[in-house]
PDB file of N, CA and C in Angstrom:
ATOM      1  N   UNK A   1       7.021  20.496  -2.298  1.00  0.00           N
ATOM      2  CA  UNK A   1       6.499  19.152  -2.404  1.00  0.00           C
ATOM      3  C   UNK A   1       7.650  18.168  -2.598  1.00  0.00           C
ATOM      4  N   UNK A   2       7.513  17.381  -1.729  1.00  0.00           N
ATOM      5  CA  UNK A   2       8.707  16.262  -1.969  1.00  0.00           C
ATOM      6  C   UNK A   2       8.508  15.224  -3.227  1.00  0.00           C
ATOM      7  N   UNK A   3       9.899  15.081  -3.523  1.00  0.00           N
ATOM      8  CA  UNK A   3       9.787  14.395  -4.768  1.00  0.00           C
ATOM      9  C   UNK A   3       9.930  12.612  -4.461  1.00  0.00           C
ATOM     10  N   UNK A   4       9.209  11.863  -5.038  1.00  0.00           N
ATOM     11  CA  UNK A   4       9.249  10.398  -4.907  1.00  0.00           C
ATOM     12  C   UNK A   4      11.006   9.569  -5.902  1.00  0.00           C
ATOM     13  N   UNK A   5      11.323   8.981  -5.239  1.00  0.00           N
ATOM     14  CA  UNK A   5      12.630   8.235  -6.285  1.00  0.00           C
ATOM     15  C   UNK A   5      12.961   6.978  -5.392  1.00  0.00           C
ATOM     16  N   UNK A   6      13.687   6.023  -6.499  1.00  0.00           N
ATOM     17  CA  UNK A   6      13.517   4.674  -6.149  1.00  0.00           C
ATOM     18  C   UNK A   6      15.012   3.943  -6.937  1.00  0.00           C
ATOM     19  N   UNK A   7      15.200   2.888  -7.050  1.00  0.00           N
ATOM     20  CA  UNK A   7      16.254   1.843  -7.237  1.00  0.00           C
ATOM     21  C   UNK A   7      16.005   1.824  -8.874  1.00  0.00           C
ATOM     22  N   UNK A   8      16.720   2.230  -9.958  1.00  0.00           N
ATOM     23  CA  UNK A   8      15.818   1.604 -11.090  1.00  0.00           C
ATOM     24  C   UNK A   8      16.332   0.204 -11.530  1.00  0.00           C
ATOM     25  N   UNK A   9      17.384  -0.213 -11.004  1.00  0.00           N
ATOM     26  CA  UNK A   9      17.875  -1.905 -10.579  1.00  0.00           C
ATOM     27  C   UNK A   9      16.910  -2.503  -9.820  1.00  0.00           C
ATOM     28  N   UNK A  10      16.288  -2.026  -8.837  1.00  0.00           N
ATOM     29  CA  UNK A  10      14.985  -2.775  -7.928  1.00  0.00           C
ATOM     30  C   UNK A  10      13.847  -2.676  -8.348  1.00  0.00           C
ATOM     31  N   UNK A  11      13.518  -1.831  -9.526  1.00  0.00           N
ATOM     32  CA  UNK A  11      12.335  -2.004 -10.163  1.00  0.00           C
ATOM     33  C   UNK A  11      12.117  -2.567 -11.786  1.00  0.00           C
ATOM     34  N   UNK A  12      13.314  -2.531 -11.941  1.00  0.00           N
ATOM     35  CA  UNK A  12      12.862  -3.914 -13.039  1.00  0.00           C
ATOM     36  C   UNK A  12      13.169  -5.692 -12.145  1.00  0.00           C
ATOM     37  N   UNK A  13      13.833  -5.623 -11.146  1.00  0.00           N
ATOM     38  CA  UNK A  13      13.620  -7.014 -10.340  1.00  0.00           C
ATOM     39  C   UNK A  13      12.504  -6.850  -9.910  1.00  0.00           C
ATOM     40  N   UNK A  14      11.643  -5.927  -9.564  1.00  0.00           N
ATOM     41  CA  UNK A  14      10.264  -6.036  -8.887  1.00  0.00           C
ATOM     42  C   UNK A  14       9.477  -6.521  -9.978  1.00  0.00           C
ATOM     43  N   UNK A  15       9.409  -5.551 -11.020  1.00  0.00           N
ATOM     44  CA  UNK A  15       8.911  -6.309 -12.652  1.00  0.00           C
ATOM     45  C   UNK A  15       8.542  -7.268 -13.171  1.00  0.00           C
ATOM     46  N   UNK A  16      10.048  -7.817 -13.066  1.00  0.00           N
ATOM     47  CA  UNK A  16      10.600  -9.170 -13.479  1.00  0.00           C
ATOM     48  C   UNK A  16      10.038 -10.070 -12.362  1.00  0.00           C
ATOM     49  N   UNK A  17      10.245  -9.855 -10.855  1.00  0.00           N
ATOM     50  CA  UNK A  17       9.600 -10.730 -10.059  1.00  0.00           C
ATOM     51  C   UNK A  17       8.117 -10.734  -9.621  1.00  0.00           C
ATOM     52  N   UNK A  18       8.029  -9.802  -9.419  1.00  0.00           N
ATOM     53  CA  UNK A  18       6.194  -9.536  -8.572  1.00  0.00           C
ATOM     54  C   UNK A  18       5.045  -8.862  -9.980  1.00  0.00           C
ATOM     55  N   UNK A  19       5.879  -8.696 -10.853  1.00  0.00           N
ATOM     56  CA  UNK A  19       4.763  -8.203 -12.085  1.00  0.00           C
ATOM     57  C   UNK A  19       4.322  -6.501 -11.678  1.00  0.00           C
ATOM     58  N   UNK A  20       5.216  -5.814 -10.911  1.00  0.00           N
ATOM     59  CA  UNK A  20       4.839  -4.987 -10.109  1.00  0.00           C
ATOM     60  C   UNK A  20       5.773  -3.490  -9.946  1.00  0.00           C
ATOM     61  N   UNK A  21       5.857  -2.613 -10.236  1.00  0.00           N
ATOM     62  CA  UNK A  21       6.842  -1.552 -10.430  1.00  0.00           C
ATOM     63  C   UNK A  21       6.523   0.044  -9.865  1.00  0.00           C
ATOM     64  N   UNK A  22       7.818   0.287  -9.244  1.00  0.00           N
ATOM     65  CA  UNK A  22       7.019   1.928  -8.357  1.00  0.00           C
ATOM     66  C   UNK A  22       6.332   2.497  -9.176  1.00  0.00           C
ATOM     67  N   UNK A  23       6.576   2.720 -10.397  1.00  0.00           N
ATOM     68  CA  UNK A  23       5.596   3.457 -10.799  1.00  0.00           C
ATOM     69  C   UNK A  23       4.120   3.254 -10.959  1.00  0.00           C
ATOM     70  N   UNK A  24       3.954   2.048 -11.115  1.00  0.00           N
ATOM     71  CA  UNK A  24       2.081   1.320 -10.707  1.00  0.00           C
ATOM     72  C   UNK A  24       2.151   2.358  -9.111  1.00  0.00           C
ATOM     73  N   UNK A  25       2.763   2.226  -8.047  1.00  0.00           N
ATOM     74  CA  UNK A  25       2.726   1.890  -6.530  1.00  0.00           C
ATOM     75  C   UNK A  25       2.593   3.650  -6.557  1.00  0.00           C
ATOM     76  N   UNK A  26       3.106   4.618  -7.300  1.00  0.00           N
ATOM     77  CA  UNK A  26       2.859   6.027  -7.308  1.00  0.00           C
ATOM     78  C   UNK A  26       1.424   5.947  -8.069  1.00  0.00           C
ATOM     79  N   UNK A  27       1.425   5.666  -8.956  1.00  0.00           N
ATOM     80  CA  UNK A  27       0.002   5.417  -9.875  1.00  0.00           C
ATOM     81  C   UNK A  27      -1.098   5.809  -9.118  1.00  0.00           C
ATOM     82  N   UNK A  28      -1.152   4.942  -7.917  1.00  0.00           N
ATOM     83  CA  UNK A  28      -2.215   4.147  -7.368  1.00  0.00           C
ATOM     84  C   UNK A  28      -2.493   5.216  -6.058  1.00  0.00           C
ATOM     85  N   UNK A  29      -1.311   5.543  -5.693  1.00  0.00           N
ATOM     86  CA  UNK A  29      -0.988   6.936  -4.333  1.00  0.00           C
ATOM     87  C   UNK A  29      -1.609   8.020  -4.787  1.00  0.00           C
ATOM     88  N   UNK A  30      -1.274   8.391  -6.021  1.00  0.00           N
ATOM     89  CA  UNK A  30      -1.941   9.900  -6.745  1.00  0.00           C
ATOM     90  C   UNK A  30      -3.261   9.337  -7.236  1.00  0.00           C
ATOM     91  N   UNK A  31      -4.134   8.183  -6.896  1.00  0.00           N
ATOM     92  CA  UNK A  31      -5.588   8.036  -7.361  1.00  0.00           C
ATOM     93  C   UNK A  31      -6.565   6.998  -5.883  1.00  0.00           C
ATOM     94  N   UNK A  32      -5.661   7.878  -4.958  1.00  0.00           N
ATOM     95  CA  UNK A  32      -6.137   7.955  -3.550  1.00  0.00           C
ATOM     96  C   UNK A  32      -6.440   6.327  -2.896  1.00  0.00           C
ATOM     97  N   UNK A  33      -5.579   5.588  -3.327  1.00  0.00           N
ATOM     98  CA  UNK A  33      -5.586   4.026  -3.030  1.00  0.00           C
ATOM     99  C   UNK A  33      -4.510   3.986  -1.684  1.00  0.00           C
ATOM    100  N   UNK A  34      -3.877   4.891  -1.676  1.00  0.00           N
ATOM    101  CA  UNK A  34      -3.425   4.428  -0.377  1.00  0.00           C
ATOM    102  C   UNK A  34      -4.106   4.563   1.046  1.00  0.00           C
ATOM    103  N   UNK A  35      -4.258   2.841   1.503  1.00  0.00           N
ATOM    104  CA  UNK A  35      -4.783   2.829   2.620  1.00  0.00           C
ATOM    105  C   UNK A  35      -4.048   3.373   3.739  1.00  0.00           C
ATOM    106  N   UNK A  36      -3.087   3.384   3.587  1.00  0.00           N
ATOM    107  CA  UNK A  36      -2.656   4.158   6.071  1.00  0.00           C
ATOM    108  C   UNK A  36      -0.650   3.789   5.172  1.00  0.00           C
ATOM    109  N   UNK A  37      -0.248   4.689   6.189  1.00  0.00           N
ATOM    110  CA  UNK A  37       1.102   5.133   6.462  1.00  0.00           C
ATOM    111  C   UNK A  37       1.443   4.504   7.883  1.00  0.00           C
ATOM    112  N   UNK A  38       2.372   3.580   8.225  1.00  0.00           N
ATOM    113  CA  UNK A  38       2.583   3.225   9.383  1.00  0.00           C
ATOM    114  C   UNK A  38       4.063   3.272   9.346  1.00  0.00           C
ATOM    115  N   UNK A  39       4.356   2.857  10.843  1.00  0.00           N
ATOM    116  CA  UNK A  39       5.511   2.841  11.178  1.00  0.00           C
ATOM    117  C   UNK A  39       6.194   1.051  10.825  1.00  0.00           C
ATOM    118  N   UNK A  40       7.570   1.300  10.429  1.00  0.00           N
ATOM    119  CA  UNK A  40       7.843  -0.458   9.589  1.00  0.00           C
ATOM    120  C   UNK A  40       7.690  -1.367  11.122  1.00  0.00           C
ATOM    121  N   UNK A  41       7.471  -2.191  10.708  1.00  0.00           N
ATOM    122  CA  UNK A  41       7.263  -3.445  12.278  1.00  0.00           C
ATOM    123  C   UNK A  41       8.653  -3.683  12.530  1.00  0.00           C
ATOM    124  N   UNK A  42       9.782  -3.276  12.366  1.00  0.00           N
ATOM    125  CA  UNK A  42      11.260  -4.072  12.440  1.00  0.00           C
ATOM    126  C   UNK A  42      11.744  -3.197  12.929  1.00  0.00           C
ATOM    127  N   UNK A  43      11.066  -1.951  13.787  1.00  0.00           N
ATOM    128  CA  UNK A  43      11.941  -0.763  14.433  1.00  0.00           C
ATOM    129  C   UNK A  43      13.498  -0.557  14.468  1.00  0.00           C
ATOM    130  N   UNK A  44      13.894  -2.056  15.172  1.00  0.00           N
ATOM    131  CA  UNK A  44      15.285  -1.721  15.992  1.00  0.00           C
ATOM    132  C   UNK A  44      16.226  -1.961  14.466  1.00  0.00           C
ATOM    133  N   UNK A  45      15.732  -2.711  13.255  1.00  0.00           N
ATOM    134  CA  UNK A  45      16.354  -3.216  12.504  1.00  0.00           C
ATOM    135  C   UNK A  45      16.778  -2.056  11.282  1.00  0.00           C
ATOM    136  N   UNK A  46      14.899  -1.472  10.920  1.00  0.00           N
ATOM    137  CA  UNK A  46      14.675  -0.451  10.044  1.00  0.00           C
ATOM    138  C   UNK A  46      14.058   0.919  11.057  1.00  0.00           C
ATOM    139  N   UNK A  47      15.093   1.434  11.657  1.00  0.00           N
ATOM    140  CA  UNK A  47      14.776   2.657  12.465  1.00  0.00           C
ATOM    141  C   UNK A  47      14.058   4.136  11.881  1.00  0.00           C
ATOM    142  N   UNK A  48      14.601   4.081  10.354  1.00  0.00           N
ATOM    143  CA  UNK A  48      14.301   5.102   9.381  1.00  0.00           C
ATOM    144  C   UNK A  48      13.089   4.923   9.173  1.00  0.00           C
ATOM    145  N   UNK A  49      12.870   3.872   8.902  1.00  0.00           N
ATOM    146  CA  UNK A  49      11.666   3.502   7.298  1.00  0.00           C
ATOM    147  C   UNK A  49      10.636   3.612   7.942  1.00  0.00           C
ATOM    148  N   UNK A  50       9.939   3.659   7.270  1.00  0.00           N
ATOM    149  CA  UNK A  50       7.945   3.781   6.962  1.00  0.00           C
ATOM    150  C   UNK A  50       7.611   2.886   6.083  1.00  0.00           C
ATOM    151  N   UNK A  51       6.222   2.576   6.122  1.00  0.00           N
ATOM    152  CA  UNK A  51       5.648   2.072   5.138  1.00  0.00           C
ATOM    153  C   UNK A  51       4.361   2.280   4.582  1.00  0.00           C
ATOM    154  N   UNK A  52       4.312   2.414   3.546  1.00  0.00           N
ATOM    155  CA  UNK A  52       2.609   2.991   2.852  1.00  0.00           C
ATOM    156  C   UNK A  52       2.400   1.520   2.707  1.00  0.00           C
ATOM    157  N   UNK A  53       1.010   1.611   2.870  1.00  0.00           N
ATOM    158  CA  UNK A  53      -0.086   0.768   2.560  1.00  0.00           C
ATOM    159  C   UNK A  53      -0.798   0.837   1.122  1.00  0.00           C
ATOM    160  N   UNK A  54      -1.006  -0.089   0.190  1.00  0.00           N
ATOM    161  CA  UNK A  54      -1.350   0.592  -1.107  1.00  0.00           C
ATOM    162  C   UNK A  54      -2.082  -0.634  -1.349  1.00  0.00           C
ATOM    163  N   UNK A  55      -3.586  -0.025  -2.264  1.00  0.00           N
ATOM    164  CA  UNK A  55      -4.555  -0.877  -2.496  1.00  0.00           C
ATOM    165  C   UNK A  55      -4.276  -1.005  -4.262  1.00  0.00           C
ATOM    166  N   UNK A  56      -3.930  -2.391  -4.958  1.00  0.00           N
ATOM    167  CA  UNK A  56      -3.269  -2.272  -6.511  1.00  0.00           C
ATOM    168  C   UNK A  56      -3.985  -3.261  -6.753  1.00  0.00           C
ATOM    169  N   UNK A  57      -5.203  -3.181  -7.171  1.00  0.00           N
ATOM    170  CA  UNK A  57      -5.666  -4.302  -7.956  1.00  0.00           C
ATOM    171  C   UNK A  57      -6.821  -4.831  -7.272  1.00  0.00           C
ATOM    172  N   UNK A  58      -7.217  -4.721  -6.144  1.00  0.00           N
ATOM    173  CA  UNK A  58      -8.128  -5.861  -5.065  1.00  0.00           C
ATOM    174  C   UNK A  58      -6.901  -6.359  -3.988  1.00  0.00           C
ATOM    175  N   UNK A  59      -5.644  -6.169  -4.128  1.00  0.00           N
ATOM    176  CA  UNK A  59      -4.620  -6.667  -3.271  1.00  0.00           C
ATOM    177  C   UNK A  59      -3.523  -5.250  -2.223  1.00  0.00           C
ATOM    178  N   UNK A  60      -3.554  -5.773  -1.320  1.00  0.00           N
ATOM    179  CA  UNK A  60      -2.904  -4.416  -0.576  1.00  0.00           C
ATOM    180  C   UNK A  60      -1.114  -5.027  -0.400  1.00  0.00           C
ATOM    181  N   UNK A  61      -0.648  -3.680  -0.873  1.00  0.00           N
ATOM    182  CA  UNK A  61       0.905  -3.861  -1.179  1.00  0.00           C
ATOM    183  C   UNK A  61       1.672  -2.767  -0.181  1.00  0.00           C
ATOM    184  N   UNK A  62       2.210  -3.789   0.805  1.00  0.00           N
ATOM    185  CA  UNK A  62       3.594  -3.121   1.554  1.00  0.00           C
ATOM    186  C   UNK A  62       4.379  -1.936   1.081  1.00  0.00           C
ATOM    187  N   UNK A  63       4.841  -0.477   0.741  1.00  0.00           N
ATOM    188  CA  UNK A  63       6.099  -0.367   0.335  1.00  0.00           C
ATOM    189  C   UNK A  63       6.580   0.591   1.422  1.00  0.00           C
ATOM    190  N   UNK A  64       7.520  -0.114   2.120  1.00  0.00           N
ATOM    191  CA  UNK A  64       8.718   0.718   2.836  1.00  0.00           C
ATOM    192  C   UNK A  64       9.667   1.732   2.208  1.00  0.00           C
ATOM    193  N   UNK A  65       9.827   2.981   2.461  1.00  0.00           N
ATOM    194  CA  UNK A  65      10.446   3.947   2.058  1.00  0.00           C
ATOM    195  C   UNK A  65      11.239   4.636   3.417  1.00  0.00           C
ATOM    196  N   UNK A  66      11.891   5.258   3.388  1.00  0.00           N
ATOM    197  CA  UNK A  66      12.851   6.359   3.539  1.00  0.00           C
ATOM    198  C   UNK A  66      12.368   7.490   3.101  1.00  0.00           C
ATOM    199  N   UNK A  67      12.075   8.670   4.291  1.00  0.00           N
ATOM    200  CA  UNK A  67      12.061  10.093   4.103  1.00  0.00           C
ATOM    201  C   UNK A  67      12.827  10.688   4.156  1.00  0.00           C
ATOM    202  N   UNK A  68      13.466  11.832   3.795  1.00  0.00           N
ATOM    203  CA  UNK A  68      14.034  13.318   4.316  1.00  0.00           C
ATOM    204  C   UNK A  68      13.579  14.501   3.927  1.00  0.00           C
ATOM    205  N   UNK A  69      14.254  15.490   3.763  1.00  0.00           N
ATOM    206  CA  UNK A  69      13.566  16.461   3.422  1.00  0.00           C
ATOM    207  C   UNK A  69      13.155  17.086   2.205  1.00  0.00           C
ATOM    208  N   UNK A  70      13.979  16.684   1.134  1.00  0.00           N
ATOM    209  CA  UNK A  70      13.505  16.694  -0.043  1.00  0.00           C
ATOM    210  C   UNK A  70      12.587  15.428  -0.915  1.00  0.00           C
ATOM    211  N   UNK A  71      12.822  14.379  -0.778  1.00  0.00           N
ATOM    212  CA  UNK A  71      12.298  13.303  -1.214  1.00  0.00           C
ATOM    213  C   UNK A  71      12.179  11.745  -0.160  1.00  0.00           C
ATOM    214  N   UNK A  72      11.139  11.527  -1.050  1.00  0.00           N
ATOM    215  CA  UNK A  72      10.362   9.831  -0.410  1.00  0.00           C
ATOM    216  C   UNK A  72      11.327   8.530  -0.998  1.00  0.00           C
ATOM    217  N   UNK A  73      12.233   8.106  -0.808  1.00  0.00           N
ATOM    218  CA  UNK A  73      12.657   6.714  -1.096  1.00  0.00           C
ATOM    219  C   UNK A  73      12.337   5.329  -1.235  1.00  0.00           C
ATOM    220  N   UNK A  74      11.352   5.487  -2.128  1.00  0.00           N
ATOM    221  CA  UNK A  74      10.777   3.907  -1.957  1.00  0.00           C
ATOM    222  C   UNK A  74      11.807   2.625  -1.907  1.00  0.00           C
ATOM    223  N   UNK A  75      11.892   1.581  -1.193  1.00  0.00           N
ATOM    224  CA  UNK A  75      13.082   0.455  -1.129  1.00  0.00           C
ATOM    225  C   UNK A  75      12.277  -0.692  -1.421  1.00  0.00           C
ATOM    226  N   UNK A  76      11.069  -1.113  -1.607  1.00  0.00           N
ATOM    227  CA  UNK A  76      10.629  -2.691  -2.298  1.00  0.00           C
ATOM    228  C   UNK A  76       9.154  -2.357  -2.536  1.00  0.00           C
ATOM    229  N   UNK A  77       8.793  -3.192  -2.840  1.00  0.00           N
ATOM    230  CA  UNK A  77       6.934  -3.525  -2.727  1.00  0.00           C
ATOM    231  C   UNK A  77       6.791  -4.722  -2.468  1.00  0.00           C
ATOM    232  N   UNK A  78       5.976  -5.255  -1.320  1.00  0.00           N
ATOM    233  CA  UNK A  78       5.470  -6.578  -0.990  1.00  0.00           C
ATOM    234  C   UNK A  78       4.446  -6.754  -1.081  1.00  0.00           C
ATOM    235  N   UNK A  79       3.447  -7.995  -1.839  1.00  0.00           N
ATOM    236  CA  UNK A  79       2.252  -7.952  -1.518  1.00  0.00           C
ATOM    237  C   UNK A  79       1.849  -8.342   0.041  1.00  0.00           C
ATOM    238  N   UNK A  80       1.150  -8.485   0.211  1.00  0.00           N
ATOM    239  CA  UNK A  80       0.593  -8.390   1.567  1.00  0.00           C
ATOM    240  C   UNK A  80      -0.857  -9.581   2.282  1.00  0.00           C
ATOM    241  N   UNK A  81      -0.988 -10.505   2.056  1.00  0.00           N
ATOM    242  CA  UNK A  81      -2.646 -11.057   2.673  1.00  0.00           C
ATOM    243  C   UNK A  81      -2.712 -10.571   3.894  1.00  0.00           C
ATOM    244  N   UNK A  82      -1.899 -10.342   4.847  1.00  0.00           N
ATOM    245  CA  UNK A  82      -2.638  -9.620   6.014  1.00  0.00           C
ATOM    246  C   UNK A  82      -2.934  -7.896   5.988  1.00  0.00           C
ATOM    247  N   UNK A  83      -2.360  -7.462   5.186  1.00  0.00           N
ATOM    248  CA  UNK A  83      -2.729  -6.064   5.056  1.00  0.00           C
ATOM    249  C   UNK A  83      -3.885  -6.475   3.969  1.00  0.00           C
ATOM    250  N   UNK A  84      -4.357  -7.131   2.778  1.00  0.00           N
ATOM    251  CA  UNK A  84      -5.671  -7.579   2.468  1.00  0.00           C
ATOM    252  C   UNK A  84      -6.503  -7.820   2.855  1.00  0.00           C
ATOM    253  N   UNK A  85      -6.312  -8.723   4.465  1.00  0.00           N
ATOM    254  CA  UNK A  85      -7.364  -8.834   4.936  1.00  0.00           C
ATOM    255  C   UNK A  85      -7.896  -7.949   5.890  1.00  0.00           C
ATOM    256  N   UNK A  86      -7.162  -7.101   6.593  1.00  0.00           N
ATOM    257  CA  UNK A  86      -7.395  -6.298   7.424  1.00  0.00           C
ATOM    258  C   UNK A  86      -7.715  -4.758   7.404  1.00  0.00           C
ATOM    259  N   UNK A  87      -6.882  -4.392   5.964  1.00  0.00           N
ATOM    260  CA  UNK A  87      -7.617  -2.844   4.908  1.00  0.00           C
ATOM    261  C   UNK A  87      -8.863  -3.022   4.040  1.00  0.00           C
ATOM    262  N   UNK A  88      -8.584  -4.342   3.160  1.00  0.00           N
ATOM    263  CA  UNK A  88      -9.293  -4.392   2.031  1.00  0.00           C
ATOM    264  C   UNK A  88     -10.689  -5.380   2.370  1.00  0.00           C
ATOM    265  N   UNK A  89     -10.738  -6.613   3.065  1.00  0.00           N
ATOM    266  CA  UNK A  89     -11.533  -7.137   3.198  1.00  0.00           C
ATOM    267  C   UNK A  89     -12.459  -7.018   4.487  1.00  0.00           C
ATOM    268  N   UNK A  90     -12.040  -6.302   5.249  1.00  0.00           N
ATOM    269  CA  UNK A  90     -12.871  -5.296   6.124  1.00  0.00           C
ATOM    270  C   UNK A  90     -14.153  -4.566   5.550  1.00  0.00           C
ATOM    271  N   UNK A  91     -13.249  -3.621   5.165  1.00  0.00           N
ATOM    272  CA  UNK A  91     -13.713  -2.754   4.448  1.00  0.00           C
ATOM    273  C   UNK A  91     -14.842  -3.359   3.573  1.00  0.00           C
ATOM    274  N   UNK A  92     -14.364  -4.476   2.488  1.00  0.00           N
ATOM    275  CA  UNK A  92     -15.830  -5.116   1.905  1.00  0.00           C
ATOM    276  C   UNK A  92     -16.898  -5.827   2.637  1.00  0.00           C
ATOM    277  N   UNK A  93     -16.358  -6.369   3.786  1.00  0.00           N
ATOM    278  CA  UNK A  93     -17.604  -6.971   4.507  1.00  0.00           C
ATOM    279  C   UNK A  93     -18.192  -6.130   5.449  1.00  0.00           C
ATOM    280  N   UNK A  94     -17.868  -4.582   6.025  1.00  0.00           N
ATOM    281  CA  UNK A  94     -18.328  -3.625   6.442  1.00  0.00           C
ATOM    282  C   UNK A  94     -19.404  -3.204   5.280  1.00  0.00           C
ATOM    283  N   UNK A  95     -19.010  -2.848   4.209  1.00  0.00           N
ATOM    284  CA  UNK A  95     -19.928  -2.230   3.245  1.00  0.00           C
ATOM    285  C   UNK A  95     -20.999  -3.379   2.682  1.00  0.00           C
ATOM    286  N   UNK A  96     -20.900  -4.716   2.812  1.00  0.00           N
ATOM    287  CA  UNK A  96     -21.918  -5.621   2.045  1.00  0.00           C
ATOM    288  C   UNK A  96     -22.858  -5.717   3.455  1.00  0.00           C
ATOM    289  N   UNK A  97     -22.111  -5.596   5.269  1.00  0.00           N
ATOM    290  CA  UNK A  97     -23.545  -5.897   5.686  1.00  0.00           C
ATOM    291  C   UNK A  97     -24.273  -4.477   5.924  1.00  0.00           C
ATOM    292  N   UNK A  98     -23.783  -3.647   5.693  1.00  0.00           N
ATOM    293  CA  UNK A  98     -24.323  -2.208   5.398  1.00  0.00           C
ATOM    294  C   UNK A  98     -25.720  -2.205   4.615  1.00  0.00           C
ATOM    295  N   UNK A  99     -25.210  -3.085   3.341  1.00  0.00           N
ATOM    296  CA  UNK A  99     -26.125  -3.056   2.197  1.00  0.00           C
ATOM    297  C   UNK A  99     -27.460  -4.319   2.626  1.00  0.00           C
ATOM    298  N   UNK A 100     -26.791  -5.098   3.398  1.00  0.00           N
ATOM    299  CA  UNK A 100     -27.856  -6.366   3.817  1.00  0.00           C
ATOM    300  C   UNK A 100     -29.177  -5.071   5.051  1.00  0.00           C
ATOM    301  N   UNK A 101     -28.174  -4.354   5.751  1.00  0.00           N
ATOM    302  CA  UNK A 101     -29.363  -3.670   7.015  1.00  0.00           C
ATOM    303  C   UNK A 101     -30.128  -2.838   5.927  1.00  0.00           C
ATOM    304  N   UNK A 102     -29.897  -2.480   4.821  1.00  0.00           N
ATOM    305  CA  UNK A 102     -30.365  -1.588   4.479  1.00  0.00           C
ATOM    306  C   UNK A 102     -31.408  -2.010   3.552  1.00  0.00           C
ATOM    307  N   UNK A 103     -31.492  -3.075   2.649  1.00  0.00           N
ATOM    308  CA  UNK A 103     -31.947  -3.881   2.478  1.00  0.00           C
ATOM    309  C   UNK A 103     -32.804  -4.306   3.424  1.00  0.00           C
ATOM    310  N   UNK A 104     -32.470  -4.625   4.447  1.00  0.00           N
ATOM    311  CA  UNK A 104     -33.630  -5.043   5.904  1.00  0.00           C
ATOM    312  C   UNK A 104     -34.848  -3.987   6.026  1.00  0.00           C
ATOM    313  N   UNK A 105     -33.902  -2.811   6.597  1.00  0.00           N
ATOM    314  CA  UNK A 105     -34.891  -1.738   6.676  1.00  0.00           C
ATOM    315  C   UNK A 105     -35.954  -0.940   5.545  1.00  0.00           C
ATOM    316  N   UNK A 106     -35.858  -1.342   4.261  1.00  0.00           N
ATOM    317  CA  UNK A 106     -36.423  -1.129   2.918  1.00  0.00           C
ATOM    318  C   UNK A 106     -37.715  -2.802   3.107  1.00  0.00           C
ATOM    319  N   UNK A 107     -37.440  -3.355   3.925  1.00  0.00           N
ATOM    320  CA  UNK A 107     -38.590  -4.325   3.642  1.00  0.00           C
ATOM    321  C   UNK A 107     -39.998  -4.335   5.119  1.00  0.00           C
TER     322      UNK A 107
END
């Protein structure tokens, strides 16, 4: 099992700046909040990296990492409104008109 590790200089600036720290961003991974694993949008720039998708609060958070073979490298956390609106608020207006048909069909 690969082991997770990170900047501990970049996570008290994450702290200090975003209120926000890998260890919440593992927290949240081991209690099945992560929405999707993609490839980073900056290919030619970040050729390595990946990025998890992570649902922390009602808000979906960016974090780009670095793999190899022993361990996951996390390198920032960003919050995200378009990964909010497109993981998280989907998802709620999928499930509320769910509840409206169903509701329909009960009357």
């Amino acid at each position: 099992m690969k082991t997770f590790s990170w900047s501990s200089e970049k996570n008290l600036q994450l702290i200090e700046s975003r209120g926000i720290s890998f260890e919440d961003v593992l927290y949240y991974i081991q209690r099945n909040e992560l929405l999707d694993e993609v490839a980073h949008p900056n290919r030619s720039k970040y050729p390595q990296q990946r990025m998890f998708i992570v649902a922390i609060g009602g808000y979906a958070y960016l974090v780009p990492y670095i793999e190899n073979d022993s361990e996951i490298f996390l390198k920032t956390v960003i919050p995200s409104r378009k990964a909010t609106r497109d993981y998280l608020l989907s998802k709620q207006e999928h499930k509320q008109s769910e509840e409206v048909n169903n509701e329909n069909e009960s009357t």
